[in-house]
Protein backbone atom coordinates (compact mmCIF):
# COMPACT_ATOMS: atom_id res chain seq x y z
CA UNK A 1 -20.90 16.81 -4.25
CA UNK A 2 -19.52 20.14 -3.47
CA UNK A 3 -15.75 20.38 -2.03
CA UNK A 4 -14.17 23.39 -0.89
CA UNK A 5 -10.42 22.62 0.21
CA UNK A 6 -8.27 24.88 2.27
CA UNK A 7 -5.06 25.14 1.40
CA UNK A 8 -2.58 26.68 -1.30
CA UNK A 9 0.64 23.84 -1.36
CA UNK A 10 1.96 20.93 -2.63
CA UNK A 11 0.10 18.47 -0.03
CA UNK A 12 -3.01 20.61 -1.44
CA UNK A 13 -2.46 19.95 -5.08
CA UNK A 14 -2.31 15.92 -4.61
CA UNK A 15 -5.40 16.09 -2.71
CA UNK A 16 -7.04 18.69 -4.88
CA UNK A 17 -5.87 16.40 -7.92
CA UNK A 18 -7.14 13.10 -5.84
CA UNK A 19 -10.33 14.57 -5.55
CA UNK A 20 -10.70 15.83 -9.02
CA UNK A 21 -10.75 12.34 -10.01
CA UNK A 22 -13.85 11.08 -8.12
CA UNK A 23 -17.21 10.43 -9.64
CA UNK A 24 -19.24 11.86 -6.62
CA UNK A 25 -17.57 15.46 -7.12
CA UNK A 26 -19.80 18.03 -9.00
CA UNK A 27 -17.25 20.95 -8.01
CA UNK A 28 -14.18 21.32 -6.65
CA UNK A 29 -13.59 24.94 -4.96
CA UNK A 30 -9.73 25.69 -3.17
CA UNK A 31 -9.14 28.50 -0.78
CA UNK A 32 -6.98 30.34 -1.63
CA UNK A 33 -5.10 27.27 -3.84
CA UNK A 34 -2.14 27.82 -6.63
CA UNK A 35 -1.81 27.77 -10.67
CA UNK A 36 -1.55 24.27 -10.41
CA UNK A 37 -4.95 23.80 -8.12
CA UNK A 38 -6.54 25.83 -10.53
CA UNK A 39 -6.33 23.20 -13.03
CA UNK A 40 -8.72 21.21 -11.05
CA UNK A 41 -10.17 23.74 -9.19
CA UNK A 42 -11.82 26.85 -8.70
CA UNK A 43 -9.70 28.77 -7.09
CA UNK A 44 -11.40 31.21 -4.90
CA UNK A 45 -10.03 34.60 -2.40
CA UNK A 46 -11.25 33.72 0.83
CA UNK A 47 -10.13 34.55 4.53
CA UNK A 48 -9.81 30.90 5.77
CA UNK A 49 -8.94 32.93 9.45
CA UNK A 50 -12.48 34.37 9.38
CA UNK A 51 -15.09 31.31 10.30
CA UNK A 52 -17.74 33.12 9.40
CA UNK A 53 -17.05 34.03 5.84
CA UNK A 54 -15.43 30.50 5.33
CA UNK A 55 -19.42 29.15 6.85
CA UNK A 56 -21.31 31.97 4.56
CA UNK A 57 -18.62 30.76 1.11
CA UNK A 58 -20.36 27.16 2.02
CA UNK A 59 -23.71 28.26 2.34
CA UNK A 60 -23.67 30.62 -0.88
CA UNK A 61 -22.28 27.60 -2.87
CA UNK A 62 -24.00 24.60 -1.37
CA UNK A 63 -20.58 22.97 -0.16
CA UNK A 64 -21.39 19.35 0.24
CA UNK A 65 -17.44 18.90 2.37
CA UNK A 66 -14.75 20.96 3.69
CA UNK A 67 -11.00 19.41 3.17
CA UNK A 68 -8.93 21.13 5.58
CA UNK A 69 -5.27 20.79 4.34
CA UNK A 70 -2.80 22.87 6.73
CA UNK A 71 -2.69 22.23 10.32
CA UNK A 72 -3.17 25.90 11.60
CA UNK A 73 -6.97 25.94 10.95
CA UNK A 74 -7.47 22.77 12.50
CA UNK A 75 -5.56 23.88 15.64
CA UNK A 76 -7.78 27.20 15.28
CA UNK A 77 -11.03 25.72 15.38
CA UNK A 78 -12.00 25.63 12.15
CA UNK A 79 -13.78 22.49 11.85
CA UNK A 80 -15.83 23.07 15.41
CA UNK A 81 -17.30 26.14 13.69
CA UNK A 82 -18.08 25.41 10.42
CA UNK A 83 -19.87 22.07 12.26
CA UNK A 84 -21.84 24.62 13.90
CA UNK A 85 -23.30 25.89 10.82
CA UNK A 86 -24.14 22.29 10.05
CA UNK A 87 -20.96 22.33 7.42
CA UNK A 88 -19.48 18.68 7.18
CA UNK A 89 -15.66 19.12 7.94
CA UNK A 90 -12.75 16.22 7.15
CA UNK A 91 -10.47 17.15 9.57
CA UNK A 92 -10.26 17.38 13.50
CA UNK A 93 -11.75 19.60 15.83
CA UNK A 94 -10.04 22.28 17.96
CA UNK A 95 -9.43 20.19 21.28
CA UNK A 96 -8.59 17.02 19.12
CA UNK A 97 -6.11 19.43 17.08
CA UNK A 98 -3.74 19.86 20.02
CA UNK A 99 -2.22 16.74 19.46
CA UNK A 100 -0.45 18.39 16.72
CA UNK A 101 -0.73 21.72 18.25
CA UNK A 102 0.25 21.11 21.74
CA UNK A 103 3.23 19.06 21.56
CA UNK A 104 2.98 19.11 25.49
CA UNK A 105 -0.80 17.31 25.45
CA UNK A 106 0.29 14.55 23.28
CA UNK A 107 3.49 13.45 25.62
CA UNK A 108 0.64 13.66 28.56
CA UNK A 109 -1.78 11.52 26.50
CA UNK A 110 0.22 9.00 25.65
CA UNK A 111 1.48 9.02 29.97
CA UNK A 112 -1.53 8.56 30.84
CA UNK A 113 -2.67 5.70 28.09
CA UNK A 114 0.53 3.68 28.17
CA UNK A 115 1.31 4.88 25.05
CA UNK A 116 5.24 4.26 23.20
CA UNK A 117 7.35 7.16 23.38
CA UNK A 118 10.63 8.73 24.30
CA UNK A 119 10.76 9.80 28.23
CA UNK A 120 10.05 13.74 28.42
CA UNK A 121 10.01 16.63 30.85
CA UNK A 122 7.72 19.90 29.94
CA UNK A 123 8.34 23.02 30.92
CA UNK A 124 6.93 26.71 30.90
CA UNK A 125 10.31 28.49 32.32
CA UNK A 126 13.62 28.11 31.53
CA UNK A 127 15.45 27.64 34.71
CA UNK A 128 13.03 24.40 35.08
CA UNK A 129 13.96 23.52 31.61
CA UNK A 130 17.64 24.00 32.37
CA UNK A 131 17.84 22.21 35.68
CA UNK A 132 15.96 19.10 33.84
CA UNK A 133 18.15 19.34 30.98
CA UNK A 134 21.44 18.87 33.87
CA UNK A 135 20.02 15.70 35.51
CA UNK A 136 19.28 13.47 31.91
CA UNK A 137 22.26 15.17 29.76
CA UNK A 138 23.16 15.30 25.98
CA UNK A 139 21.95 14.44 23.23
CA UNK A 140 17.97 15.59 23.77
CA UNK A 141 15.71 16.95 21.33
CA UNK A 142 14.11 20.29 22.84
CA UNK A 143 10.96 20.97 21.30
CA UNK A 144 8.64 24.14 21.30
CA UNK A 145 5.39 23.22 22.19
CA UNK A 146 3.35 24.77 19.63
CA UNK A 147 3.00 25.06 16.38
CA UNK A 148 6.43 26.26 14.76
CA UNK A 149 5.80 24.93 10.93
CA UNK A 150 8.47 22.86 11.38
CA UNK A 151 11.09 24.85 12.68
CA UNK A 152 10.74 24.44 16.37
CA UNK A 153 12.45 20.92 16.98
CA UNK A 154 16.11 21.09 18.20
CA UNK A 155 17.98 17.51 18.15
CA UNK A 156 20.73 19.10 20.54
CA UNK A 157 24.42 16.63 20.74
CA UNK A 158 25.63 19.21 23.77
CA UNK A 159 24.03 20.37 26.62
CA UNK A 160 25.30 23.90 25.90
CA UNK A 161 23.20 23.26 22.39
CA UNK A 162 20.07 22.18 24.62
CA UNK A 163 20.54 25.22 26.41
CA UNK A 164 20.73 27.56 23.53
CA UNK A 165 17.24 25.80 22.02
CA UNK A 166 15.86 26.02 25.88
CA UNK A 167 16.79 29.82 25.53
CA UNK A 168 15.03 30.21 21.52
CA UNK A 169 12.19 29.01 22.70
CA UNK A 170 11.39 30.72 26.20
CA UNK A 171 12.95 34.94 24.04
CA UNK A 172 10.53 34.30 21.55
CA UNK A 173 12.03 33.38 18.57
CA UNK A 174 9.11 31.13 17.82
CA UNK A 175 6.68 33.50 19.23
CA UNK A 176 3.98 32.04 20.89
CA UNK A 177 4.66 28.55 20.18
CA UNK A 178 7.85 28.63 22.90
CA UNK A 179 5.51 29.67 25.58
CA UNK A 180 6.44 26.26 26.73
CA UNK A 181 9.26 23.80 25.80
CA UNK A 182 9.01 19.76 25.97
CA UNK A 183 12.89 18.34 26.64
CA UNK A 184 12.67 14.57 25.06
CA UNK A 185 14.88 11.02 25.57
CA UNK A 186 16.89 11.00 21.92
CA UNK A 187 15.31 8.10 20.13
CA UNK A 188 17.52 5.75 17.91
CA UNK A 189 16.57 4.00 15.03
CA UNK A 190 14.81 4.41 12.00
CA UNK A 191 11.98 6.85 11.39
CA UNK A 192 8.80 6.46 9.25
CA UNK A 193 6.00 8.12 8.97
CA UNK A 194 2.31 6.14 9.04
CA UNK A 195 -1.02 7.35 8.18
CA UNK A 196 -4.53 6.43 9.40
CA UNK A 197 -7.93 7.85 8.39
CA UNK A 198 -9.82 8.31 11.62
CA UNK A 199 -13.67 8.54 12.29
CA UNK A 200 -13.23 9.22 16.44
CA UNK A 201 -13.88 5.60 17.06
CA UNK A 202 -12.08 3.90 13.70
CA UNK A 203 -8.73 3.90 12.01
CA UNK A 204 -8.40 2.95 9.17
CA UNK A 205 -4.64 1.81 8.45
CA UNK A 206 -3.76 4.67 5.52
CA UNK A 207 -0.25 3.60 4.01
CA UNK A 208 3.49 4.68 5.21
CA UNK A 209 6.13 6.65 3.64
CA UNK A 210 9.93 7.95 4.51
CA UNK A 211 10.72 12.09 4.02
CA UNK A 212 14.35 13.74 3.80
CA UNK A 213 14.17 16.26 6.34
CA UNK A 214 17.52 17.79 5.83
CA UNK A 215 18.18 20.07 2.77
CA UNK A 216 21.27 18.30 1.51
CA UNK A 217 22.44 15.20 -0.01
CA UNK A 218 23.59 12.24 2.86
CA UNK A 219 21.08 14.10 5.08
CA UNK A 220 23.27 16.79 5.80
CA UNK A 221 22.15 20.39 6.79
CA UNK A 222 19.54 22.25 8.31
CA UNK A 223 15.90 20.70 8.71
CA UNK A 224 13.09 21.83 5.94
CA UNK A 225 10.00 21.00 5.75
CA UNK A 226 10.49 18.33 3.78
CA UNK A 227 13.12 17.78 0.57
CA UNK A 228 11.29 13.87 -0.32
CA UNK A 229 9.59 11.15 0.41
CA UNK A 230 8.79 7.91 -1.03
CA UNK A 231 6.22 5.31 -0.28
CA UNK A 232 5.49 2.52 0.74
CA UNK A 233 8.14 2.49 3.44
CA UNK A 234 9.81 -0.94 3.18
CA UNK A 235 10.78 -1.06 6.95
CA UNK A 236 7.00 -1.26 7.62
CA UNK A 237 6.33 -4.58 7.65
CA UNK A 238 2.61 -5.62 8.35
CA UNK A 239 3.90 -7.10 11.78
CA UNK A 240 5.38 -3.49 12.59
CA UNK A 241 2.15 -1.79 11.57
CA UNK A 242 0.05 -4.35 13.50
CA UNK A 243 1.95 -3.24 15.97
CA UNK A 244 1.27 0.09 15.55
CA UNK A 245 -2.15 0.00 15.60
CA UNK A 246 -2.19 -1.80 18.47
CA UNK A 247 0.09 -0.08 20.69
CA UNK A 248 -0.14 3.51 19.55
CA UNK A 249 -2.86 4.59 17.35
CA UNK A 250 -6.14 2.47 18.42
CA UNK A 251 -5.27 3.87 22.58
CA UNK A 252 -4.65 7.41 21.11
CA UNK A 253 -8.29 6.97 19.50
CA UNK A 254 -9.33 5.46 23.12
CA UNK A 255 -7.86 7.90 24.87
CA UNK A 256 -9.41 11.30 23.14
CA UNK A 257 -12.99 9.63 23.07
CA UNK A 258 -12.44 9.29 26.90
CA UNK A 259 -11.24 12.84 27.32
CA UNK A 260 -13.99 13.79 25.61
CA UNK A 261 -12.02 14.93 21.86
CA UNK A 262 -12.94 11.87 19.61
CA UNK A 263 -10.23 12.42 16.73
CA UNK A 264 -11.77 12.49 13.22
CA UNK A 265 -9.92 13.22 10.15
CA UNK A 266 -6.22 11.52 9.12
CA UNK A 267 -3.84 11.10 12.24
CA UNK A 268 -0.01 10.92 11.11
CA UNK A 269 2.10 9.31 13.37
CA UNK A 270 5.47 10.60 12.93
CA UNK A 271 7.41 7.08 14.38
CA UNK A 272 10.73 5.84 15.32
CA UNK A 273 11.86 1.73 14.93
CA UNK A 274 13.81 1.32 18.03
CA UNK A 275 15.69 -1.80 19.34
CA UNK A 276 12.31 -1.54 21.32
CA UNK A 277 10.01 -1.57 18.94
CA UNK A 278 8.05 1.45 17.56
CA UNK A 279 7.48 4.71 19.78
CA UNK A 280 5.84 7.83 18.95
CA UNK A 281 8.21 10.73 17.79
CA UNK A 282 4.58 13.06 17.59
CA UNK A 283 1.43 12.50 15.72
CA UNK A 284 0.20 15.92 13.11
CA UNK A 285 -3.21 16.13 12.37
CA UNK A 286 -3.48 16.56 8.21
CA UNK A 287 -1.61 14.61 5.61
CA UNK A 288 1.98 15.10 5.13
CA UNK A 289 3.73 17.45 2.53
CA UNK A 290 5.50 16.29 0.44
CA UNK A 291 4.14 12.76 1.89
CA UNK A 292 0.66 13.32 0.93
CA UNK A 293 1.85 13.20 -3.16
CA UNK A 294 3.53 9.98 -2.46
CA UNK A 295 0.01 8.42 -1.04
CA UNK A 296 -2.20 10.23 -3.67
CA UNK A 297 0.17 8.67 -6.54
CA UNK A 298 -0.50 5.03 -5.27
CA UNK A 299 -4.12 4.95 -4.00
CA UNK A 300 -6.60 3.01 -5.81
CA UNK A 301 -9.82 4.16 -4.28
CA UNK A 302 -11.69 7.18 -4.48
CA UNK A 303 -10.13 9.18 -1.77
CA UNK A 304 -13.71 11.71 -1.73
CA UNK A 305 -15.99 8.22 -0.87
CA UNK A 306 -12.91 7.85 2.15
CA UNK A 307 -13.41 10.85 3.24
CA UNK A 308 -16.73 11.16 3.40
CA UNK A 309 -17.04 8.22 5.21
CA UNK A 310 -14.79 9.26 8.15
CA UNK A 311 -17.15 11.88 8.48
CA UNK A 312 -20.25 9.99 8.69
CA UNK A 313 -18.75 7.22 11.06
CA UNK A 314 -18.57 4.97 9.03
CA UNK A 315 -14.78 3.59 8.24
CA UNK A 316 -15.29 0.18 10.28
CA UNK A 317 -17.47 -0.58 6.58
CA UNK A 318 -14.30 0.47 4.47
CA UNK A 319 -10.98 -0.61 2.92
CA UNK A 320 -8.11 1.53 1.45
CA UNK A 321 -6.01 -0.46 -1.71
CA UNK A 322 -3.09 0.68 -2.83
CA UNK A 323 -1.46 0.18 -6.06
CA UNK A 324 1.91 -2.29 -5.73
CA UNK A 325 3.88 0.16 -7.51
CA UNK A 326 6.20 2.43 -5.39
CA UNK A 327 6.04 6.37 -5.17
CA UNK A 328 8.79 8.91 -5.35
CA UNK A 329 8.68 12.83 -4.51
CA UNK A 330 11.48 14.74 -5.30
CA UNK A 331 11.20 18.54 -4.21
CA UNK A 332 12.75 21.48 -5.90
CA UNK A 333 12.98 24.77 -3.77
CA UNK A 334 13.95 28.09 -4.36
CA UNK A 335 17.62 29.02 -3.99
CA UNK A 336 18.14 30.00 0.10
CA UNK A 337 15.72 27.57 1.42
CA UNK A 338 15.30 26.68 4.28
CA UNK A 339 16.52 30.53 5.03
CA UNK A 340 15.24 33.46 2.91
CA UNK A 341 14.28 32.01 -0.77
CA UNK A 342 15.14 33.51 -3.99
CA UNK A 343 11.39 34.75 -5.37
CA UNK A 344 10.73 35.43 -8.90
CA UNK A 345 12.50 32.89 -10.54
CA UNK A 346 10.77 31.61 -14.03
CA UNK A 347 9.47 28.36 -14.45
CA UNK A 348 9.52 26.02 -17.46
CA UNK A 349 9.18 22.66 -18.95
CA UNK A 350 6.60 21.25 -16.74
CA UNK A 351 4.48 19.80 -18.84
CA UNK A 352 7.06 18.57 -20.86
CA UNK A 353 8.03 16.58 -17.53
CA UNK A 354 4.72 15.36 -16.78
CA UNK A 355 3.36 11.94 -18.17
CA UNK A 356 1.66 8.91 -17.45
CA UNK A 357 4.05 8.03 -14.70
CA UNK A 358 4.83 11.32 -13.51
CA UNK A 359 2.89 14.44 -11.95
CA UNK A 360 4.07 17.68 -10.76
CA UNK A 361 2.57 19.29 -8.47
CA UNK A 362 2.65 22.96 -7.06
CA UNK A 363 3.96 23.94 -3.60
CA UNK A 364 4.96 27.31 -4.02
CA UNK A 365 4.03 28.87 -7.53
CA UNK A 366 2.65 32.21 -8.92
CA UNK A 367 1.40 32.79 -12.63
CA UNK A 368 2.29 36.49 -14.02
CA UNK A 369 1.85 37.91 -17.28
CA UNK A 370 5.48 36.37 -18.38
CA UNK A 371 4.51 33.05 -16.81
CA UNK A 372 4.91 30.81 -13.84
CA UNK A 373 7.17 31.97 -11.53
CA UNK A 374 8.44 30.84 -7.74
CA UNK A 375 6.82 32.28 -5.14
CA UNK A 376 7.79 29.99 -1.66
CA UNK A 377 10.72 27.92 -0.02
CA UNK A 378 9.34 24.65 -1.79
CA UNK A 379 8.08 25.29 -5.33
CA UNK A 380 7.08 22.26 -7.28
CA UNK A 381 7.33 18.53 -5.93
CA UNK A 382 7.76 16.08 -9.13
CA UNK A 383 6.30 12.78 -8.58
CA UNK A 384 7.06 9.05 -9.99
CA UNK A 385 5.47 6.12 -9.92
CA UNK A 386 7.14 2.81 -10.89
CA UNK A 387 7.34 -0.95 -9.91
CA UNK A 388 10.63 -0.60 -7.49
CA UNK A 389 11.92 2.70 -5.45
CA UNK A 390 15.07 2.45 -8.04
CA UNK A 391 12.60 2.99 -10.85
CA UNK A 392 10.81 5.99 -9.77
CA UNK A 393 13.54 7.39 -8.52
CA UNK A 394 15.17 7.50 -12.18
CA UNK A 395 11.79 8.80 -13.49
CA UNK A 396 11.43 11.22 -11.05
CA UNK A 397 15.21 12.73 -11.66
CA UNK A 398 14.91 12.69 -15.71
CA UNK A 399 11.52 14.74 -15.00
CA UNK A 400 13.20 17.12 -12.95
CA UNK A 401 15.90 17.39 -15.58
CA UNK A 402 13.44 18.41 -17.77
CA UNK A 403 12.54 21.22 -16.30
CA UNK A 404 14.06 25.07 -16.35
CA UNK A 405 13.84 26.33 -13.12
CA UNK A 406 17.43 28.30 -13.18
CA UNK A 407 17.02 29.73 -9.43
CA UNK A 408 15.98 26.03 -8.07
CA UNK A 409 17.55 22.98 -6.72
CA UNK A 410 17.15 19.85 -4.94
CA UNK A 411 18.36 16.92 -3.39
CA UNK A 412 19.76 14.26 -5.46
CA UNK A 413 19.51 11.08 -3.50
CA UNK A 414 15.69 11.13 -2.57
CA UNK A 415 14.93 7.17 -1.97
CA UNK A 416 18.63 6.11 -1.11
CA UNK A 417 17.61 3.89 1.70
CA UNK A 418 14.82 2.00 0.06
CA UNK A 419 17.52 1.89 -3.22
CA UNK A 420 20.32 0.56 -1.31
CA UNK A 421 17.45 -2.16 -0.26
CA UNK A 422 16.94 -3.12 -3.09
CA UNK A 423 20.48 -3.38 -4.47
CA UNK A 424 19.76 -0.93 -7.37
């Protein structure tokens, strides 16, 4: 088969590296990709915004399978256009896509469908907004309604904070995303993230993991896109995810087949472990990053003949193993991130770090005629696998030690739950 994957980051390397692996590929294309893609790929310049040209690439090269990483294209209608060329797509259509892209539609869904989740108000003003946000009080999480890559999510202690996310939203500051604001209950417990491959009437139960949202050690600072993750996530116990699929994803599946949006393609339940019992925080509509390297790492089957068969309807025939061994992701970013990062900075030592038990893969990486060099926020995610958390975690941190990335850092206590756990 022929693969073309969109996509140029870290989730994109796992998968492109996944896929790399599989017997059924012939050729593995990435648009537009990264140096370390282009180790398994051919990396190709292509306008994944213009449909057309992404449809005419697929004809020209007999693509067998589109992977659509990134959530943007997906929420652009991507995947209803190149199905109109008669282009198999992994990944969801445009009115299916809104349940990452309309934060708004997924609290409605899961109203109407009896669905787990925090008690919400949305709102397309901000003296509506404001006047809700008086009558349930502090803390909330405000919450742009579109897509923000990952910025637009305010967990507000104060009112006056509420007010001043209320107010970021509705002057633009994450353009058209705040065109609307959802104002959400503050869930406690203990989040984890949970994965299913979907084939609009099947989900297929696709492994868990845990992420370190905030850019400092203890969990301390701003939010990032992501500083971690490990997988599995111990505090998903099969009861917990039997409960899962029967409470939140298998009615979401219900419920967009009966609004007319069957969801194909993986469906990532962001989640929160109350007192309660589990309730959706939001669902995104690709694989996690840096998430998506923890799953790769530990997946035993062929992740193409998985795809493939969401596609073709046919995941009530499969199964998904995983090896027993835990993952670890540890992320180093460019100095400034999650503000302005430092670009330029030199790269070395990776493959020097790299092994049996450990892959790095690119998130943010340029090649120049003096070498690798950083070229995003996140720049390389270095990934362990070992029998315990404890384990990887070691192997993951002597890696990064390894390399020379003078203008990078990261977060030293990736794992410290799932450590503490397990009395390492």
């Amino acid at each position: 088969m022929n693969v073309l994957l969109i996509g140029s980051g870290g989730r994109e390397h796992a998968l492109a590296w996944k896929l790399a692996a599989s017997p059924l590929l012939t050729k593995l294309y990435a648009a537009p990709g990264n140096p370390g893609i282009a180790r398994e790929a051919e990396c190709v310049v292509l306008d994944v915004t213009d449909h057309a040209a992404v449809a005419a690439f697929c004809k020209t090269r007999s693509v067998d399978l589109v992977v659509v990483g990134p959530e943007a294209p997906l929420v652009a209608g991507l995947a209803d256009n190149l199905a109109a060329e008669g282009i198999r797509v992994f990944g969801p259509g445009r009115a299916a896509a809104q349940l990452e892209g309309s934060k708004g539609f997924t609290k409605d869904l899961c109203a109407r469908f009896g669905i787990p989740t925090a008690a919400y108000g949305r709102f397309n003003n901000a003296p509506k907004a404001k006047a809700y946000l008086r009558g349930v009080g502090a803390p909330v999480v405000v919450k742009a309604d579109g897509l923000a890559a990952g910025k637009g999510v305010t967990i507000a202690t104060t009112r006056d904070e509420a007010a001043n996310a209320i107010d970021d939203c509705f002057e633009g500051r994450f353009g058209e995303a705040g065109a609307e604001v959802v104002i959400e209950e503050f869930l406690e417990g203990e989040e984890v993230s949970f994965f299913c491959l979907c084939d609009g009437t099947t989900a297929l139960p696709f492994g868990s993991a845990q992420d370190h949202k905030r850019v400092g050690d203890g969990d301390t600072g701003p939010n990032t896109g992501g500083m971690g993750a490990y997988s599995p996530a111990p505090v998903m116990t099969p009861d917990i995810e039997e409960r899962v699929m029967r409470e939140i994803v298998e009615p979401t599946l219900k419920g967009m087949a009966e609004l007319g949006s069957p969801f194909t393609g993986v469906l990532f339940a962001g989640l929160m472990l109350t007192a309660d019992g589990p309730k959706l925080i939001e669902y995104n509509v690709r694989f996690g990053d840096p998430e998506c390297q923890v799953l790769m790492m530990r997946l035993k089957d062929d992740l193409l003949v998985l795809m493939n068969a969401a596609v073709d309807s046919q995941l009530a025939h499969m199964s998904a193993r995983w090896r027993d061994e835990a993952a670890l992701t540890v992320v180093l970013a460019a100095k400034g991130y999650p503000g302005t990062p430092a670009k330029g900075g030199a790269l070395g030592g990776l493959d020097e770090a790299a092994g049996d038990d450990v892959v790095i893969f690119h998130a943010g990486t340029a090649g120049t005629d003096d070498g690798l060099v950083a070229a995003g926020g996140r720049v390389l995610a270095v990934t362990a696998i070992a029998p315990t958390v404890g384990e990887a975690q070691r192997r993951a941190y002597a890696a990064v030690d390894t390399i020379d990335f003078p203008d990078g850092f990261c977060r030293r206590d990736i794992g410290w739950r799932a450590v503490e756990r397990e009395g390492n």
